[in-house]
C-alpha atoms as a PDB file:
ATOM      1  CA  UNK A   1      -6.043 -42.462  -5.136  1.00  0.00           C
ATOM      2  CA  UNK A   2      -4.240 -45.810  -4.144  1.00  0.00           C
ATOM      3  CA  UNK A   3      -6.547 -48.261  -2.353  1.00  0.00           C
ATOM      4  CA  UNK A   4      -5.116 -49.107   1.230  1.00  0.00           C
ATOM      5  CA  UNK A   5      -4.757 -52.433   2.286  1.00  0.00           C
ATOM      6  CA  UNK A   6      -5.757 -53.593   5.519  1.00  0.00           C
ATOM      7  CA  UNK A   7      -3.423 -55.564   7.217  1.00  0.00           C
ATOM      8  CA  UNK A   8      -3.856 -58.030  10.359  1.00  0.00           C
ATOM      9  CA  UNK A   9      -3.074 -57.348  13.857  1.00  0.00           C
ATOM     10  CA  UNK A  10       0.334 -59.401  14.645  1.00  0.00           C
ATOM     11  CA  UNK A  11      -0.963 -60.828  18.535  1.00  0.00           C
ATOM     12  CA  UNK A  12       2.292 -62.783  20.309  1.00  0.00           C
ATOM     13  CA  UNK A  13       3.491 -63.219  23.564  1.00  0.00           C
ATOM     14  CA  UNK A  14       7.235 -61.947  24.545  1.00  0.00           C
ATOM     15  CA  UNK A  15       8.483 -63.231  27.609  1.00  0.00           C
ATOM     16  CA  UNK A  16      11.054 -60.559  29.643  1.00  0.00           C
ATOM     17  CA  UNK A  17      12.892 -61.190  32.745  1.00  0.00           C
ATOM     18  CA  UNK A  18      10.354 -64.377  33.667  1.00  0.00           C
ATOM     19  CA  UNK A  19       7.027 -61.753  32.829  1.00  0.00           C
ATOM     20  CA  UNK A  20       5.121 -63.200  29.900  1.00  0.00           C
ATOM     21  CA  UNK A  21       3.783 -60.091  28.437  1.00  0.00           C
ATOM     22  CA  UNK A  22       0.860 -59.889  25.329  1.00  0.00           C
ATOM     23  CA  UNK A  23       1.692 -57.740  22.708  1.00  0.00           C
ATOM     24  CA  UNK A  24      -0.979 -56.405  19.888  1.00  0.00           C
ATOM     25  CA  UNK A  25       0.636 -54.514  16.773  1.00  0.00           C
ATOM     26  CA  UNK A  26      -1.361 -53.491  14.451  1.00  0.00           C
ATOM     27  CA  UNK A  27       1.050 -52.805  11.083  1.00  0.00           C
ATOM     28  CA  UNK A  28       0.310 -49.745   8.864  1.00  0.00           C
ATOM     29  CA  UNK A  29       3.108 -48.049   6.074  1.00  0.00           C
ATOM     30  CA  UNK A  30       3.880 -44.440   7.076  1.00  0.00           C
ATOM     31  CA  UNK A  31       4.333 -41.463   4.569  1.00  0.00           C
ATOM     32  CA  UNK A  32       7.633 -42.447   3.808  1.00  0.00           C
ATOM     33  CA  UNK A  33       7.237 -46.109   2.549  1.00  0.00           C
ATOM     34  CA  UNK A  34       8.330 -47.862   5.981  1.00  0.00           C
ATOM     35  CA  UNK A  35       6.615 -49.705   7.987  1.00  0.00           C
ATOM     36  CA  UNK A  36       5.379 -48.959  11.417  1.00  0.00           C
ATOM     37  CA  UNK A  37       2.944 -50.389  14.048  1.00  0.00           C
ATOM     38  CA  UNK A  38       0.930 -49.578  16.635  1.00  0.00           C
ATOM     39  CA  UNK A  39       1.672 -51.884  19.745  1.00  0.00           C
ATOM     40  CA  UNK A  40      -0.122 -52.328  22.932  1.00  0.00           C
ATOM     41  CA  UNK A  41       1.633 -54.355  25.712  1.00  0.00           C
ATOM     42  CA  UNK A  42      -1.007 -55.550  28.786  1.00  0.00           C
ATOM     43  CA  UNK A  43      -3.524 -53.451  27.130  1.00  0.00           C
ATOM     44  CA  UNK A  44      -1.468 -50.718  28.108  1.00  0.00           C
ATOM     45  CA  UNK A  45      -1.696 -47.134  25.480  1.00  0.00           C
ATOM     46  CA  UNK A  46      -0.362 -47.402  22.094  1.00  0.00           C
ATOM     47  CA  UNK A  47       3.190 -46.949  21.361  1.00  0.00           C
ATOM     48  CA  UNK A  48       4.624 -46.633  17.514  1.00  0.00           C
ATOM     49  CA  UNK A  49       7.194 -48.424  16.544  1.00  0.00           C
ATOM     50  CA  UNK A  50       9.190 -48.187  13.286  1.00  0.00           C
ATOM     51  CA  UNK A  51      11.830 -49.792  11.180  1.00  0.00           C
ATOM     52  CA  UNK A  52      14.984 -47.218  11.486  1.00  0.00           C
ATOM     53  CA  UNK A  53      16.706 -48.205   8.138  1.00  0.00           C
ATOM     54  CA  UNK A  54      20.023 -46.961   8.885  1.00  0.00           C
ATOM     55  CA  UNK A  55      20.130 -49.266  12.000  1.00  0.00           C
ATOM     56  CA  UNK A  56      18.308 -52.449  10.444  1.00  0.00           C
ATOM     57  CA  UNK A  57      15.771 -52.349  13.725  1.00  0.00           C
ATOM     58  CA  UNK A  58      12.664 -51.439  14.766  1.00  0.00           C
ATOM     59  CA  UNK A  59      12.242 -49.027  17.681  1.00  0.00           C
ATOM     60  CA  UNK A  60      10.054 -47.095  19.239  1.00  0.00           C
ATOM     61  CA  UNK A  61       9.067 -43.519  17.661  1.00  0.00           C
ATOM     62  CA  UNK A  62       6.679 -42.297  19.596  1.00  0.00           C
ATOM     63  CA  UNK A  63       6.195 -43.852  23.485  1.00  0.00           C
ATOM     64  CA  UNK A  64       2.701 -41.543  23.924  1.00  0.00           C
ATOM     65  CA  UNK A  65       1.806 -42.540  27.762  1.00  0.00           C
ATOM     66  CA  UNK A  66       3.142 -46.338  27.479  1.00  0.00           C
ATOM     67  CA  UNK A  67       6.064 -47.118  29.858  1.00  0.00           C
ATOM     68  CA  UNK A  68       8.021 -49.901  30.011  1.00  0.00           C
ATOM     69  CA  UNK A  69      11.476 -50.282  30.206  1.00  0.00           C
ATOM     70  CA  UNK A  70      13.968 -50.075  27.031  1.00  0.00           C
ATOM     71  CA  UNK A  71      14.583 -53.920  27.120  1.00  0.00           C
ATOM     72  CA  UNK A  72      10.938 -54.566  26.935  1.00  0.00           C
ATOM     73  CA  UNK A  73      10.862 -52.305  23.772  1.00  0.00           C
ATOM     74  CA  UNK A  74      14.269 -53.917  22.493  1.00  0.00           C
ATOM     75  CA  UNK A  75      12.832 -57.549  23.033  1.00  0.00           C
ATOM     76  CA  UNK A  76       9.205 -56.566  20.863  1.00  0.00           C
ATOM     77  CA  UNK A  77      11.591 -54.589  18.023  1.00  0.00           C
ATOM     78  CA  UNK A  78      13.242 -57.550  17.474  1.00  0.00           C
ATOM     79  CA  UNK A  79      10.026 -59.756  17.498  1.00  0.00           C
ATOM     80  CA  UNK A  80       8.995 -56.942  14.964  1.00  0.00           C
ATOM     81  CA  UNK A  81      12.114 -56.897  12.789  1.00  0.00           C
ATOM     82  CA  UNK A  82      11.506 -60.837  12.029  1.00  0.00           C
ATOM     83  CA  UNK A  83       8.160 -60.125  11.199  1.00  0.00           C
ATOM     84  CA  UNK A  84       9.032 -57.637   8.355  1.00  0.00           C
ATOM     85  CA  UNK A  85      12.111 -59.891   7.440  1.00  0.00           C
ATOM     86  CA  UNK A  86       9.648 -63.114   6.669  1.00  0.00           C
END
């Protein structure tokens, strides 16, 4: 069996529409060999977010009982997506 590594907690700020909002994503790679991430906004309930290959972003897979608006999800993909990219 492969040992898994742990990886850090990515904590940043993204600021939408003039509302500074703190994100926490905590990285993990899913089944398939791409990476994903738990994210909490304001402490709010996890939401996973993905890397959709086909589209070269990361958006959200599974919202759970988060809600926040699609631009607020757009802006913290991005954030994401230069994250895996450096």
């Amino acid at each position: 069996m492969a040992k898994k590594i742990k990886q850090k907690a990515l904590n940043f700020e993204v600021v939408v529409n003039g509302q500074p909002l703190e994100v926490v994503a905590k990285p993990y790679t899913a089944a398939n060999e791409l990476p994903r991430f738990r994210v909490s906004i304001n402490g709010s309930p996890v939401q996973i977010f993905g890397l959709e290959p086909q589209l070269n972003k990361v958006v959200v897979l599974e919202k759970g009982a988060a809600e926040h608006s699609a631009h607020v999800e757009h802006v913290i993909g991005e954030t994401l997506l230069q994250a895996i990219a450096a």
